[in-house]
Structures are given as C-alpha cells and as structure tokens.
PDB file of N, CA and C in Angstrom:
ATOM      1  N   UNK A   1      89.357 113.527 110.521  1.00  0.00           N
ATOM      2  CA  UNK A   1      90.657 112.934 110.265  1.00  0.00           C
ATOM      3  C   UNK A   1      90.981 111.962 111.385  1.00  0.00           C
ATOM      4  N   UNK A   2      91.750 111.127 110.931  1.00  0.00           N
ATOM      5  CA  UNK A   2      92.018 109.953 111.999  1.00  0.00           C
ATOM      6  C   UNK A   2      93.152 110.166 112.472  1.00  0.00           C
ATOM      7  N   UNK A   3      93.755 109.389 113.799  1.00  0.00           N
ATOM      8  CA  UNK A   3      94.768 110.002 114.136  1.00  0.00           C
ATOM      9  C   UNK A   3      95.993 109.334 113.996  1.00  0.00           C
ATOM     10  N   UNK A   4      97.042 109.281 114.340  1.00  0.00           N
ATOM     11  CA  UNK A   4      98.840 108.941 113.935  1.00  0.00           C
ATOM     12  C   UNK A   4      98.862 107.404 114.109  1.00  0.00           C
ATOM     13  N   UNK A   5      99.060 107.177 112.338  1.00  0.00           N
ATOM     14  CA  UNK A   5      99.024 105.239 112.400  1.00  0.00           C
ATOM     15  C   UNK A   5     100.500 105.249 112.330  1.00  0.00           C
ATOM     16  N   UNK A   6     100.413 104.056 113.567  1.00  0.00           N
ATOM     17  CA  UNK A   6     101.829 103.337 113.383  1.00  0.00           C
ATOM     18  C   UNK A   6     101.623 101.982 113.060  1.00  0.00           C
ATOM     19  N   UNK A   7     102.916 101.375 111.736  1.00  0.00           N
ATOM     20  CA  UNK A   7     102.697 100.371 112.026  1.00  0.00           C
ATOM     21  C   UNK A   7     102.747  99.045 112.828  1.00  0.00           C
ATOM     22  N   UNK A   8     102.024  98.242 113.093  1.00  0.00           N
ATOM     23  CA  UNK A   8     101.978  96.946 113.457  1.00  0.00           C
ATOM     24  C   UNK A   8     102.996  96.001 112.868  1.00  0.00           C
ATOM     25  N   UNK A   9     103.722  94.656 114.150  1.00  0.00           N
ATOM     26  CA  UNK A   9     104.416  94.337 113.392  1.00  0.00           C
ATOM     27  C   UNK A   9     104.493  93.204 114.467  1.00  0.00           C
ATOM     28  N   UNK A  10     103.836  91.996 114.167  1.00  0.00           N
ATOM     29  CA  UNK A  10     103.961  90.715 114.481  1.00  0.00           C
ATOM     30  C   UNK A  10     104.532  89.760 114.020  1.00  0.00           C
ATOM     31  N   UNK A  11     105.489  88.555 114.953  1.00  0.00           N
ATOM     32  CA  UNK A  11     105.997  87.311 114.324  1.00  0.00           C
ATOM     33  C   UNK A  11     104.493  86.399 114.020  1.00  0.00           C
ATOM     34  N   UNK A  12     105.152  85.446 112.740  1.00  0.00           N
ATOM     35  CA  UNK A  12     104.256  84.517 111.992  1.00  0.00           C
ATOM     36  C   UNK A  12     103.920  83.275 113.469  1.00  0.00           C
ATOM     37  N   UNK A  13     102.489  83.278 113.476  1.00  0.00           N
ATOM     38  CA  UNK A  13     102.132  82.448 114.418  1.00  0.00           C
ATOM     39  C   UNK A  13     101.907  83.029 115.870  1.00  0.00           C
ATOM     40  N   UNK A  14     102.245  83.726 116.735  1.00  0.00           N
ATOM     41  CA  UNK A  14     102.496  84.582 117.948  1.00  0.00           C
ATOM     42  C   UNK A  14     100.491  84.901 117.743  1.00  0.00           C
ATOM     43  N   UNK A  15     100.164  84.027 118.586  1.00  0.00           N
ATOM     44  CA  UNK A  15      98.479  84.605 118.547  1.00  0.00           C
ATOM     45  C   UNK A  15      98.424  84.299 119.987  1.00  0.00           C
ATOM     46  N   UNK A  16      99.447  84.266 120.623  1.00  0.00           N
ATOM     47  CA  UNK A  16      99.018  84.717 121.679  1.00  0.00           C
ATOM     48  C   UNK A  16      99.559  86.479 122.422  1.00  0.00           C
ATOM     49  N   UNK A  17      99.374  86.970 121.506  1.00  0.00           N
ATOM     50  CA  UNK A  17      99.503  88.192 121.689  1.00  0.00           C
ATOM     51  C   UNK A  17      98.156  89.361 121.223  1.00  0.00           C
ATOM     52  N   UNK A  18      98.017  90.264 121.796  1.00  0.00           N
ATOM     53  CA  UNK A  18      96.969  90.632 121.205  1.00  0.00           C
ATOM     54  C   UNK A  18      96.711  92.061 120.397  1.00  0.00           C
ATOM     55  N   UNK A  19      96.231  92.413 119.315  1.00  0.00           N
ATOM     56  CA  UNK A  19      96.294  93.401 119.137  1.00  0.00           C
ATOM     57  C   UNK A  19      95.725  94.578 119.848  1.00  0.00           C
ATOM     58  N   UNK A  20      96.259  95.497 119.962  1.00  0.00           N
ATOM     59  CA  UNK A  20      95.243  96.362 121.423  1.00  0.00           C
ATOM     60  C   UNK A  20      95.194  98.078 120.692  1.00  0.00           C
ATOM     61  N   UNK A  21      94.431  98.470 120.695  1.00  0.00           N
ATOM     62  CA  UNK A  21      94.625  99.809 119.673  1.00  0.00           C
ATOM     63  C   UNK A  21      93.334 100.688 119.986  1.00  0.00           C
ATOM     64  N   UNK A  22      93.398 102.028 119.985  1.00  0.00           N
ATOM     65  CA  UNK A  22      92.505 103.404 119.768  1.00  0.00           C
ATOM     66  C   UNK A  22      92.225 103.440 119.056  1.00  0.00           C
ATOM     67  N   UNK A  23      91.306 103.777 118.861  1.00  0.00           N
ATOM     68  CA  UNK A  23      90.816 104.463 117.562  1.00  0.00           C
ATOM     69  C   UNK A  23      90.470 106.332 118.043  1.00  0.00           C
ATOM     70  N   UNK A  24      90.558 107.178 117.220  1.00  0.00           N
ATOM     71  CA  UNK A  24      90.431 108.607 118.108  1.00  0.00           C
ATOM     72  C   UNK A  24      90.615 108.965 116.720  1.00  0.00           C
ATOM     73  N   UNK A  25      89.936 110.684 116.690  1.00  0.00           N
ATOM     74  CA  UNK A  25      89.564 111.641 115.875  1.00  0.00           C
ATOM     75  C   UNK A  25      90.373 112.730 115.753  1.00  0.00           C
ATOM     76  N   UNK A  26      91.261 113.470 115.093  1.00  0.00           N
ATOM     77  CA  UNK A  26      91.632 114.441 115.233  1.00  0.00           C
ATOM     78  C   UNK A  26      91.239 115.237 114.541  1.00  0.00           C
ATOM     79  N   UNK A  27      90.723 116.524 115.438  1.00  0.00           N
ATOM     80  CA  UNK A  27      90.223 118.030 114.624  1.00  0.00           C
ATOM     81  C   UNK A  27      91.675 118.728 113.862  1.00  0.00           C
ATOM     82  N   UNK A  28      90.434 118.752 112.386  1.00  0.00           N
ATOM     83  CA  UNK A  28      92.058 119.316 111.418  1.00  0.00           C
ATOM     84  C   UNK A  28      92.057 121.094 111.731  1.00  0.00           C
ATOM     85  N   UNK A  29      90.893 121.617 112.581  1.00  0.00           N
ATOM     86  CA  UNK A  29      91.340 122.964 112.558  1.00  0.00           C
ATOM     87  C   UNK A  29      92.099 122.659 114.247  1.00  0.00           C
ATOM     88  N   UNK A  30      91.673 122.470 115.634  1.00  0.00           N
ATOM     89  CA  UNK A  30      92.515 122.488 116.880  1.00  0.00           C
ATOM     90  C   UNK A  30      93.193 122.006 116.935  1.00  0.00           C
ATOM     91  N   UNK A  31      93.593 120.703 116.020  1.00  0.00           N
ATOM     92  CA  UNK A  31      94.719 119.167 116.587  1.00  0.00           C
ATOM     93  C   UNK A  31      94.136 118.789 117.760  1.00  0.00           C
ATOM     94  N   UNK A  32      92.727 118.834 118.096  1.00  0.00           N
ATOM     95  CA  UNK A  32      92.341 118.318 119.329  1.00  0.00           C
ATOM     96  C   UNK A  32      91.802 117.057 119.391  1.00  0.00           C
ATOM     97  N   UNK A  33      92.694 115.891 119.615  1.00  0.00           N
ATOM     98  CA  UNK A  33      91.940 114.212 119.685  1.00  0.00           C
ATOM     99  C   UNK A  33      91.255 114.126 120.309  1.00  0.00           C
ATOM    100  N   UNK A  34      90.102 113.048 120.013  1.00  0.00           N
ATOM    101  CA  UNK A  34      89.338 112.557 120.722  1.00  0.00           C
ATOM    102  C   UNK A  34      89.009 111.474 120.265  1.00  0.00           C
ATOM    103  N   UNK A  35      88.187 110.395 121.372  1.00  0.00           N
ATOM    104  CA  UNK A  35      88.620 109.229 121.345  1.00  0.00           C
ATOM    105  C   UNK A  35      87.199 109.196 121.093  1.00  0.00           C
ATOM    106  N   UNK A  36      87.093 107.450 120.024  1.00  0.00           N
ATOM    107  CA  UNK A  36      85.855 107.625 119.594  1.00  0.00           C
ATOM    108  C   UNK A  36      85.209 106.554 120.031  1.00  0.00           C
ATOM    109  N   UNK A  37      83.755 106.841 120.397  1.00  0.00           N
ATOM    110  CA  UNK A  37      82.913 106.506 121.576  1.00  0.00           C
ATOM    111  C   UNK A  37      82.214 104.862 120.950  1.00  0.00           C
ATOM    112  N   UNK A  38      82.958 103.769 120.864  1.00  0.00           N
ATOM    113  CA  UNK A  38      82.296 102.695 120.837  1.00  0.00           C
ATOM    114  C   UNK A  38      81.282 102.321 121.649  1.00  0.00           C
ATOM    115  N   UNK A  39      80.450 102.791 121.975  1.00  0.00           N
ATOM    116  CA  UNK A  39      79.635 102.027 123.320  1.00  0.00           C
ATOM    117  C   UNK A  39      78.092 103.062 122.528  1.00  0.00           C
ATOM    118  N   UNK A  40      78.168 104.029 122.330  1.00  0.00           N
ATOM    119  CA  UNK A  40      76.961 104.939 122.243  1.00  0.00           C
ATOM    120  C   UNK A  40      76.564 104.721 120.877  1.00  0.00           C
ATOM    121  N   UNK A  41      74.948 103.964 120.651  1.00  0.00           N
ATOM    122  CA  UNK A  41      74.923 103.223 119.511  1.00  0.00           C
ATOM    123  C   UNK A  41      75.170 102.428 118.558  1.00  0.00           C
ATOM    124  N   UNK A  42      76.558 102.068 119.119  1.00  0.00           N
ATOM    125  CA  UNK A  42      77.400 100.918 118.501  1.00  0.00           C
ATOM    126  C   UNK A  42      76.745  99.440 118.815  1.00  0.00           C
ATOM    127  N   UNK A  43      75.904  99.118 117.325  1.00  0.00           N
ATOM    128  CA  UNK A  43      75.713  97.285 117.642  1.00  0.00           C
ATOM    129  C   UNK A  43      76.983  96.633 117.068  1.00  0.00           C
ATOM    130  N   UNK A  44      77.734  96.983 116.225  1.00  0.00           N
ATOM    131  CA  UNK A  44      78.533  95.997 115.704  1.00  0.00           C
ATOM    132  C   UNK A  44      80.585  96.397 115.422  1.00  0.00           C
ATOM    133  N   UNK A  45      81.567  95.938 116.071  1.00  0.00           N
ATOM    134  CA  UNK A  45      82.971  96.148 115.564  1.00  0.00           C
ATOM    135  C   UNK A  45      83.580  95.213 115.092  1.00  0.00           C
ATOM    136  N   UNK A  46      83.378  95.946 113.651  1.00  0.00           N
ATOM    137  CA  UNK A  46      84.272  93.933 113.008  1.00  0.00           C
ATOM    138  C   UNK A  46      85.777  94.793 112.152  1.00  0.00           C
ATOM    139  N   UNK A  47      86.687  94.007 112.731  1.00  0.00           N
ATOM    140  CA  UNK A  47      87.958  94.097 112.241  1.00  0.00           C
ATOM    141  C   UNK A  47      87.949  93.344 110.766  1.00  0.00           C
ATOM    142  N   UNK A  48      88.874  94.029 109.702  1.00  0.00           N
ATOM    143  CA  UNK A  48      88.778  93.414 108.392  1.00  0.00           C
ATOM    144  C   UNK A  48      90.009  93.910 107.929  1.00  0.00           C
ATOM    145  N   UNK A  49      90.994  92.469 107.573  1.00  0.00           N
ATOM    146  CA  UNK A  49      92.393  92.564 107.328  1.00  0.00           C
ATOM    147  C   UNK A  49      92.099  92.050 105.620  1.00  0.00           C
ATOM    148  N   UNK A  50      93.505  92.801 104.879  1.00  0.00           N
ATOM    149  CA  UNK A  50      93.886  91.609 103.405  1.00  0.00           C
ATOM    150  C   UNK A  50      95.038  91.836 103.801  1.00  0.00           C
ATOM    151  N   UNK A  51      96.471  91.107 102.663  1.00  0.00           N
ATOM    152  CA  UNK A  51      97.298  91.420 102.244  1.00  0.00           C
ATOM    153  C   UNK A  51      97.514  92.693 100.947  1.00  0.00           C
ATOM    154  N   UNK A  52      98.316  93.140 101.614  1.00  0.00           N
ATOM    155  CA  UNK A  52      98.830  94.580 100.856  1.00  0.00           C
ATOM    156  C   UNK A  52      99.552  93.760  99.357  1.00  0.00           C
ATOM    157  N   UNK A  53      98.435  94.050  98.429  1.00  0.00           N
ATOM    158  CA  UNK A  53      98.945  93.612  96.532  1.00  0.00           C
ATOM    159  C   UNK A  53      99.148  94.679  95.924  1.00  0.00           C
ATOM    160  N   UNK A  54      99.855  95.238  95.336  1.00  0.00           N
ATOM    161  CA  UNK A  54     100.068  96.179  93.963  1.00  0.00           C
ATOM    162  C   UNK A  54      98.357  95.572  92.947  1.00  0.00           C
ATOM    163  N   UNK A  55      98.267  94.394  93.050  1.00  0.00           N
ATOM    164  CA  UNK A  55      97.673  93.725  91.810  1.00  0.00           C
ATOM    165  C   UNK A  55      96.440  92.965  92.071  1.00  0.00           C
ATOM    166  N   UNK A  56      95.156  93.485  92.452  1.00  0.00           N
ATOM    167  CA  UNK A  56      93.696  93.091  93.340  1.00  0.00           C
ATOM    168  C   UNK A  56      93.550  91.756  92.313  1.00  0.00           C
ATOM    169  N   UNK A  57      94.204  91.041  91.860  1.00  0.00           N
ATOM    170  CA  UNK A  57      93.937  90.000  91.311  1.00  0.00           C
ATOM    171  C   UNK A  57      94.798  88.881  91.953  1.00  0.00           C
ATOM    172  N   UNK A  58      95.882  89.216  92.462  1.00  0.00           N
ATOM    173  CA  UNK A  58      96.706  88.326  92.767  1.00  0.00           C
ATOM    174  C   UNK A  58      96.053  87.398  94.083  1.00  0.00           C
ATOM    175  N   UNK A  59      97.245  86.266  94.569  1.00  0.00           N
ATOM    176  CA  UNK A  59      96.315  85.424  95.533  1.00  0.00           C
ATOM    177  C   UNK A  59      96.586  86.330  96.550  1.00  0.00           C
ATOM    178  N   UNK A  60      95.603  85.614  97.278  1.00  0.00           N
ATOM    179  CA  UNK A  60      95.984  86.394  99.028  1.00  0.00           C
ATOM    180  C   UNK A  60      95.248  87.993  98.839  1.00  0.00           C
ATOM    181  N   UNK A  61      95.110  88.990  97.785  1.00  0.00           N
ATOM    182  CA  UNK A  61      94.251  89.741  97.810  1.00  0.00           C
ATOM    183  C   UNK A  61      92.996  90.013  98.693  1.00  0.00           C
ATOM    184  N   UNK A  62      92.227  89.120  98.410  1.00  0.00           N
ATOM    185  CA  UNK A  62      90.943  89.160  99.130  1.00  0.00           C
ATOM    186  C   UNK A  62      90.926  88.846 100.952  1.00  0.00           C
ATOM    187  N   UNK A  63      90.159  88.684 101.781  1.00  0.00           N
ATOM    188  CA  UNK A  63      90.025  89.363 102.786  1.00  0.00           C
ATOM    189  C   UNK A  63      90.829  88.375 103.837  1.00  0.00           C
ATOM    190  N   UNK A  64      91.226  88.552 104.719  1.00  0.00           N
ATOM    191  CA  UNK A  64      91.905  87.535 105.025  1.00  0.00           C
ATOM    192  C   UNK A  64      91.432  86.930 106.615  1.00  0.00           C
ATOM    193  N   UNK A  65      91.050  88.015 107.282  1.00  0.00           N
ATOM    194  CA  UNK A  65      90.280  88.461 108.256  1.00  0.00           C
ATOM    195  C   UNK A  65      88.926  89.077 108.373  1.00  0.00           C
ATOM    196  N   UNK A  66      87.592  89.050 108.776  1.00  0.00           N
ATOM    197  CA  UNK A  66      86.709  89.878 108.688  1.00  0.00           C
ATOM    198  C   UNK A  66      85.734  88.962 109.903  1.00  0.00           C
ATOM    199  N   UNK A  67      86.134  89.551 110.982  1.00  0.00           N
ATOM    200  CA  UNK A  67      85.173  89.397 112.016  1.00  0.00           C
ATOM    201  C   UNK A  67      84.646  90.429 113.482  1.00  0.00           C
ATOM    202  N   UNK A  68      83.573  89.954 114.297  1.00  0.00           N
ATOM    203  CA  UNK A  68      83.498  91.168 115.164  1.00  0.00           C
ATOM    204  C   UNK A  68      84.893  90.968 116.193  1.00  0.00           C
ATOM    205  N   UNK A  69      84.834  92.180 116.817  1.00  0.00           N
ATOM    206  CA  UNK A  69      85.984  92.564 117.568  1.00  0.00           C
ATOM    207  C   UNK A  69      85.385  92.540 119.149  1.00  0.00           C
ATOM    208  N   UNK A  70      85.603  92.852 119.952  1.00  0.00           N
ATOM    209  CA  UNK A  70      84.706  93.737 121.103  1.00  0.00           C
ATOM    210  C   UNK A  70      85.633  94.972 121.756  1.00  0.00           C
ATOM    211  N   UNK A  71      84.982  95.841 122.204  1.00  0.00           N
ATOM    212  CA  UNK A  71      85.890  97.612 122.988  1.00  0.00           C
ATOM    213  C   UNK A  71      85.962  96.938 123.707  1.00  0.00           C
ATOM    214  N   UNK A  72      87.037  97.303 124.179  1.00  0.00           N
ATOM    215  CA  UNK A  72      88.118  96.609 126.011  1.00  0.00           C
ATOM    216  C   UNK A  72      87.848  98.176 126.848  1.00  0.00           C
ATOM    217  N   UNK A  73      87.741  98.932 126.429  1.00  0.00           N
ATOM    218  CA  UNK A  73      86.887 100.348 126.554  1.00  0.00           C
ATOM    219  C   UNK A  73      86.168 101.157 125.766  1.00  0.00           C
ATOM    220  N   UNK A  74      84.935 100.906 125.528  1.00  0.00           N
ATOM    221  CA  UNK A  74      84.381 101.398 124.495  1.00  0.00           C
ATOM    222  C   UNK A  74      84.239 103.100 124.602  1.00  0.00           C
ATOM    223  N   UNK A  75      84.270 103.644 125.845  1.00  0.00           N
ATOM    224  CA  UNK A  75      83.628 105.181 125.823  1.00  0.00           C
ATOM    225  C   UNK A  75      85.293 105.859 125.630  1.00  0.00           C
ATOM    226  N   UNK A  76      86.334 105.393 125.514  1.00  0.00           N
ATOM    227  CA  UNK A  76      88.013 105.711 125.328  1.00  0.00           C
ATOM    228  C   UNK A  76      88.220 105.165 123.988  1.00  0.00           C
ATOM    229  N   UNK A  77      87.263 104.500 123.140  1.00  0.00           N
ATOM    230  CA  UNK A  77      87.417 103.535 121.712  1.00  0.00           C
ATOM    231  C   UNK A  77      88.462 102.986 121.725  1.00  0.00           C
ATOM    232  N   UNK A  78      89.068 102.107 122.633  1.00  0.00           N
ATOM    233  CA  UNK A  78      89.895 101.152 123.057  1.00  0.00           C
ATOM    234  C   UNK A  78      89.202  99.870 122.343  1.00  0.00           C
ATOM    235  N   UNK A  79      89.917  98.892 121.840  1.00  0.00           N
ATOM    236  CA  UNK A  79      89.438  97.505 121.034  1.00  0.00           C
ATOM    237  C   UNK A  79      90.733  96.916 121.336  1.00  0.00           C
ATOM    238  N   UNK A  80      90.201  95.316 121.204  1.00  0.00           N
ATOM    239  CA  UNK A  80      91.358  94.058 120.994  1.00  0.00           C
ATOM    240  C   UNK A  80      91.046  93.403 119.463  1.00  0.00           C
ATOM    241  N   UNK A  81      91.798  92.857 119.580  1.00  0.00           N
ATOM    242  CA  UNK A  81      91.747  91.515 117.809  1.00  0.00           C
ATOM    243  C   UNK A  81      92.851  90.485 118.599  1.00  0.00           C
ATOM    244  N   UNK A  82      91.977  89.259 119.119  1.00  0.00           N
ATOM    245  CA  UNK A  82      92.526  88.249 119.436  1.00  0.00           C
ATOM    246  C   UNK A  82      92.772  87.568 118.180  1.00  0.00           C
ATOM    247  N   UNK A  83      94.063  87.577 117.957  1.00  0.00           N
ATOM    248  CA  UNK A  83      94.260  86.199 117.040  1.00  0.00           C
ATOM    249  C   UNK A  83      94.007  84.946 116.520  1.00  0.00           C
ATOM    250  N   UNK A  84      93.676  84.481 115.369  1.00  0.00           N
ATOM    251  CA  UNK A  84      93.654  82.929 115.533  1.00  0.00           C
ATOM    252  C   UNK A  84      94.494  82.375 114.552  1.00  0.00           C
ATOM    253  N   UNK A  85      94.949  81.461 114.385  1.00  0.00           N
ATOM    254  CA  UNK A  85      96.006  80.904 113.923  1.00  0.00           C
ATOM    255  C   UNK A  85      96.154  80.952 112.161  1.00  0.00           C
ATOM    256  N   UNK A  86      95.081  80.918 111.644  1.00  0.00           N
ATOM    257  CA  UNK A  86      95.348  81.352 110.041  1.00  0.00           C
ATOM    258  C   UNK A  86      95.377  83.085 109.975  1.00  0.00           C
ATOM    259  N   UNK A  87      95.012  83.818 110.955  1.00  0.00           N
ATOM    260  CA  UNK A  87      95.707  85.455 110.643  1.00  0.00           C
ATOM    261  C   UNK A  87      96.696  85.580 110.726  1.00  0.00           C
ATOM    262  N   UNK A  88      97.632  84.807 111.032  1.00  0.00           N
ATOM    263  CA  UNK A  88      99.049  84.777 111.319  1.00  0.00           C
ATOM    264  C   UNK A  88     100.228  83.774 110.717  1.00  0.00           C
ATOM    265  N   UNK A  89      99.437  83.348 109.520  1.00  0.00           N
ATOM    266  CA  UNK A  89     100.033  81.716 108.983  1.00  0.00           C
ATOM    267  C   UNK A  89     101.132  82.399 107.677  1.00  0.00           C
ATOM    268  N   UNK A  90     100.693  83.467 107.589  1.00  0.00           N
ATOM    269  CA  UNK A  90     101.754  83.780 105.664  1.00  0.00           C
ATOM    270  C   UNK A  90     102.208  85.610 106.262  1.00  0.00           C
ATOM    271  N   UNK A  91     103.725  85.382 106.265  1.00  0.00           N
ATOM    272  CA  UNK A  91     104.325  86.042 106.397  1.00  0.00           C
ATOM    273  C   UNK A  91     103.915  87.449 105.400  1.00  0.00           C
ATOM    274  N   UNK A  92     103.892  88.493 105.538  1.00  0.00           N
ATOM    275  CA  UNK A  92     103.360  89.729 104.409  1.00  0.00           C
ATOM    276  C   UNK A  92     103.147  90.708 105.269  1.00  0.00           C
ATOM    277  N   UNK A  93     102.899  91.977 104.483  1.00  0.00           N
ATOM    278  CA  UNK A  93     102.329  92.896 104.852  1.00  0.00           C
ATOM    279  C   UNK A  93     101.001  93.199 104.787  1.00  0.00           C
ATOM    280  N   UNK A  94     100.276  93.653 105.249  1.00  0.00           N
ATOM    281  CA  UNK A  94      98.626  93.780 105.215  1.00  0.00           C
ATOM    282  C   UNK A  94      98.388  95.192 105.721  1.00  0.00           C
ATOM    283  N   UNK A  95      96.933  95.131 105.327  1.00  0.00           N
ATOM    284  CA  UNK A  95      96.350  96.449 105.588  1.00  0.00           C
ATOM    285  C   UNK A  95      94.980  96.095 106.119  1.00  0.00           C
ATOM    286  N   UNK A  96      94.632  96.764 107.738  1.00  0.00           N
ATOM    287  CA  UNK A  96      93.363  96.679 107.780  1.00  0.00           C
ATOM    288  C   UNK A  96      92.903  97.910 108.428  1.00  0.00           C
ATOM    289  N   UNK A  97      91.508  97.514 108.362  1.00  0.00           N
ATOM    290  CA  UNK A  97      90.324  98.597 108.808  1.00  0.00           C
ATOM    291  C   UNK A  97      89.399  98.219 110.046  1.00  0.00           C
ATOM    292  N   UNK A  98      89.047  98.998 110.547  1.00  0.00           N
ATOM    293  CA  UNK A  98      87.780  98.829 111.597  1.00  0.00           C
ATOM    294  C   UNK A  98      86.732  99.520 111.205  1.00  0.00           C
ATOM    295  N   UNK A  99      85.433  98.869 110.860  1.00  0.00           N
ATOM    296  CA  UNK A  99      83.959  99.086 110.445  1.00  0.00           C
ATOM    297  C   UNK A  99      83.338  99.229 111.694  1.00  0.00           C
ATOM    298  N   UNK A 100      82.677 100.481 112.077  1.00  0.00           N
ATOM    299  CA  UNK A 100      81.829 100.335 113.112  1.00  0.00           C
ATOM    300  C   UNK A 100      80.189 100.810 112.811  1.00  0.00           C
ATOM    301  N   UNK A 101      79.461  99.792 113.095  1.00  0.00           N
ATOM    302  CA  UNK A 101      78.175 100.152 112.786  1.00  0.00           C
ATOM    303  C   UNK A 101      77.596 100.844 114.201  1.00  0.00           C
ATOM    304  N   UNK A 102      76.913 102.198 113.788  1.00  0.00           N
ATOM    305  CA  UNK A 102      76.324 102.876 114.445  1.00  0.00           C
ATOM    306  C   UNK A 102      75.102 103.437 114.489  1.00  0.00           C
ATOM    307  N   UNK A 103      74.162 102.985 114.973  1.00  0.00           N
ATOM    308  CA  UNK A 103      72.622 103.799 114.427  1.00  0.00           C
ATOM    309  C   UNK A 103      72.110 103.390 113.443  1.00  0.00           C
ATOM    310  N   UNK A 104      72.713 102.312 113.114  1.00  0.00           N
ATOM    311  CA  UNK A 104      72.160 101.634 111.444  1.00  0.00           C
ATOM    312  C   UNK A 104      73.109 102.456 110.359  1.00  0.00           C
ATOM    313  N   UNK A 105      73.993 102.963 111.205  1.00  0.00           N
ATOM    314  CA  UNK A 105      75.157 103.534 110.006  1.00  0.00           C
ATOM    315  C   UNK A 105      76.393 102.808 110.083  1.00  0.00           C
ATOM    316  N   UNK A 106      77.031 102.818 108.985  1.00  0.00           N
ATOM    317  CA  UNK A 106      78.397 102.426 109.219  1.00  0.00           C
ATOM    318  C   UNK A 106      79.409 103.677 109.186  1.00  0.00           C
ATOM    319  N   UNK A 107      80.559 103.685 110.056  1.00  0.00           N
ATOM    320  CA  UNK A 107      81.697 104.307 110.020  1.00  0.00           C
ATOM    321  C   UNK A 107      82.637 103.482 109.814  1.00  0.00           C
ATOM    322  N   UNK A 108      83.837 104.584 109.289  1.00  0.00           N
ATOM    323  CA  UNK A 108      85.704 103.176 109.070  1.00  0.00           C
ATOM    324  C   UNK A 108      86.471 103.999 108.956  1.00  0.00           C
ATOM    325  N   UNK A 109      87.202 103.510 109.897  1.00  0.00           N
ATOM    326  CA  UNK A 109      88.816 103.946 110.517  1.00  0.00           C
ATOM    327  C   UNK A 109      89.544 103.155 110.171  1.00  0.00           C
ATOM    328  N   UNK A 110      90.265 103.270 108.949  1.00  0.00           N
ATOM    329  CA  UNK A 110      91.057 104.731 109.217  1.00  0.00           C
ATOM    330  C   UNK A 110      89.624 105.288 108.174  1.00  0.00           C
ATOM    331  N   UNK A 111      89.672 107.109 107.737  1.00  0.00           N
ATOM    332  CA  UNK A 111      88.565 107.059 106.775  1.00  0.00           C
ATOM    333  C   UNK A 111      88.884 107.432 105.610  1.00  0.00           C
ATOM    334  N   UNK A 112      90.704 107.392 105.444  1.00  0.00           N
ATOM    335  CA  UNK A 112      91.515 106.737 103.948  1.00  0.00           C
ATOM    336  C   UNK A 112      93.049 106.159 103.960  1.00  0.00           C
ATOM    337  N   UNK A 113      92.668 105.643 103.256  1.00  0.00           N
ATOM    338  CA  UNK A 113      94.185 104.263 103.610  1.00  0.00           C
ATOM    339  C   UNK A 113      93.517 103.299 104.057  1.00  0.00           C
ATOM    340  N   UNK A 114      94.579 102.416 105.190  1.00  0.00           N
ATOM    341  CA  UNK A 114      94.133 101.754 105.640  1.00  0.00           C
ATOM    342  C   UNK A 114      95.805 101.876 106.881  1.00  0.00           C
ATOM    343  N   UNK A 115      95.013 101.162 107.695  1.00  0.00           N
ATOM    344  CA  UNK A 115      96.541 100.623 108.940  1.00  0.00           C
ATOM    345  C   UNK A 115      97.290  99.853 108.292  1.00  0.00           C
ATOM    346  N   UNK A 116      98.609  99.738 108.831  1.00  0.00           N
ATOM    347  CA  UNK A 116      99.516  98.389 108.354  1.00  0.00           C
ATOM    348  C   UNK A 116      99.620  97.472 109.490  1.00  0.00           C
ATOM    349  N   UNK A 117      99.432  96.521 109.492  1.00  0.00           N
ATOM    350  CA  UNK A 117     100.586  95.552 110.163  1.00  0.00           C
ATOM    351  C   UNK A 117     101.442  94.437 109.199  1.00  0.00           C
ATOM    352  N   UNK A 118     102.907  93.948 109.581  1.00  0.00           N
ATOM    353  CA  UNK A 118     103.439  93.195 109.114  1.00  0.00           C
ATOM    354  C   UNK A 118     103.138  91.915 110.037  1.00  0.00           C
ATOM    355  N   UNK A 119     103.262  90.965 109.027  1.00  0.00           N
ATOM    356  CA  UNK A 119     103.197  89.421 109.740  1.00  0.00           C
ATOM    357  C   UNK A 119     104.864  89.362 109.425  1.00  0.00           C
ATOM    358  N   UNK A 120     105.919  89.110 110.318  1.00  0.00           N
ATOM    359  CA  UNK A 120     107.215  88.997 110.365  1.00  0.00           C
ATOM    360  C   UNK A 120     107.153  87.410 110.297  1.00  0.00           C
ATOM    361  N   UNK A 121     108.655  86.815 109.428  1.00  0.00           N
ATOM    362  CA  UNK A 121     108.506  85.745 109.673  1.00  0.00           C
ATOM    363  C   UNK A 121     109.340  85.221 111.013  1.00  0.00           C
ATOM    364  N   UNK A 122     109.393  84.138 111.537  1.00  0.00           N
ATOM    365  CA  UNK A 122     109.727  83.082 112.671  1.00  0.00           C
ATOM    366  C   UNK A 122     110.682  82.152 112.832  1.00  0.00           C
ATOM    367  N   UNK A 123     110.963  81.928 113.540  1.00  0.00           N
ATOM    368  CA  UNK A 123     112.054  80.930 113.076  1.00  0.00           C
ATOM    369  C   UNK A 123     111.308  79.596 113.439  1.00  0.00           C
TER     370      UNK A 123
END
C-alpha cells in the first residue's frame, strides 16, 4: 500500500517551482512506512501526468507529461519534477503517477488511483 496522498496544487505557469515528493510504502498489517529505495536497481524514473476526464475520449485526456525524473535522494525515495512551461499552460485538475523501472521490472506509485495535482488558474 502506498502512503497518505495529498493533493498538489499549483498556479498556471509558476515552473519555477518544483515539485518535491516521497514516495514510501506502508505495511497494511504494522502501519510501518518505509521509504522506497530509488537508487538499488533503479535504471529509469519517469513521471507521467493527464488531465482528470470523466470521458477518456475527451481533449486533453491523453498524456500530458511523460518524462524521466531524477531522486534528489534516492535511498529516502525522495524525487523532483522540474517544470516546463506546457505542464503548466491549461488550468485543470490532473492525475499522475511515478513508473519506476527496476531490474528490468516496472513498479507505480501510487499502485491504485493515481495522485492529484491542480493547475490553479493566475492572474
């Protein structure tokens, strides 16, 4: 089980801010977290955002974001997502994930749902 998502909640454009986030495990029998070990077999962390649709047909559906990330502490599973200026261009809500390839495996956090962040709009 993954552990307590809060959501995210950025103004439209603000990329100079960065996203900064854990990733960590919680045991469903102790409640005991632990933080998950980006560095040990990990070749690849790619962050992958859409907009949150009722309707997988509508625009803006498909992916909006999908690139590597790098651990700012990998053995604490500490990560950033520097911004760039079209992740932040259309005000909405979104949902993303972190894919981590490990050992020639993939893992994803969250491992149902997904995170939120809002893109707030700006003046």
């Amino acid at each position: 089980m993954n552990g307590i998502r809060v959501p995210f909640v950025i103004k439209k454009g603000a990329t100079g801010k960065t996203l900064q986030m854990q990733l960590i495990v919680i045991n469903p029998v102790t409640q005991e977290i632990t933080p998950v070990n980006l560095v040990a077999g990990v070749t690849e962390i790619r962050f992958k955002m859409r907009r949150l649709e009722a309707d997988p047909t509508a625009p803006g559906y498909a992916l909006k974001v999908d690139r590597a990330v790098s651990a700012t502490d990998g053995v604490n599973g500490r990560l950033a997502v520097e911004w760039q200026a079209a992740d932040l261009d259309t005000p909405a809500d979104y949902g993303f994930q972190v894919n981590v390839t490990r050992s020639g495996k993939l893992e994803i956090y969250p491992d149902h749902g997904l995170y939120q962040l809002t893109v707030a709009e700006s003046l």
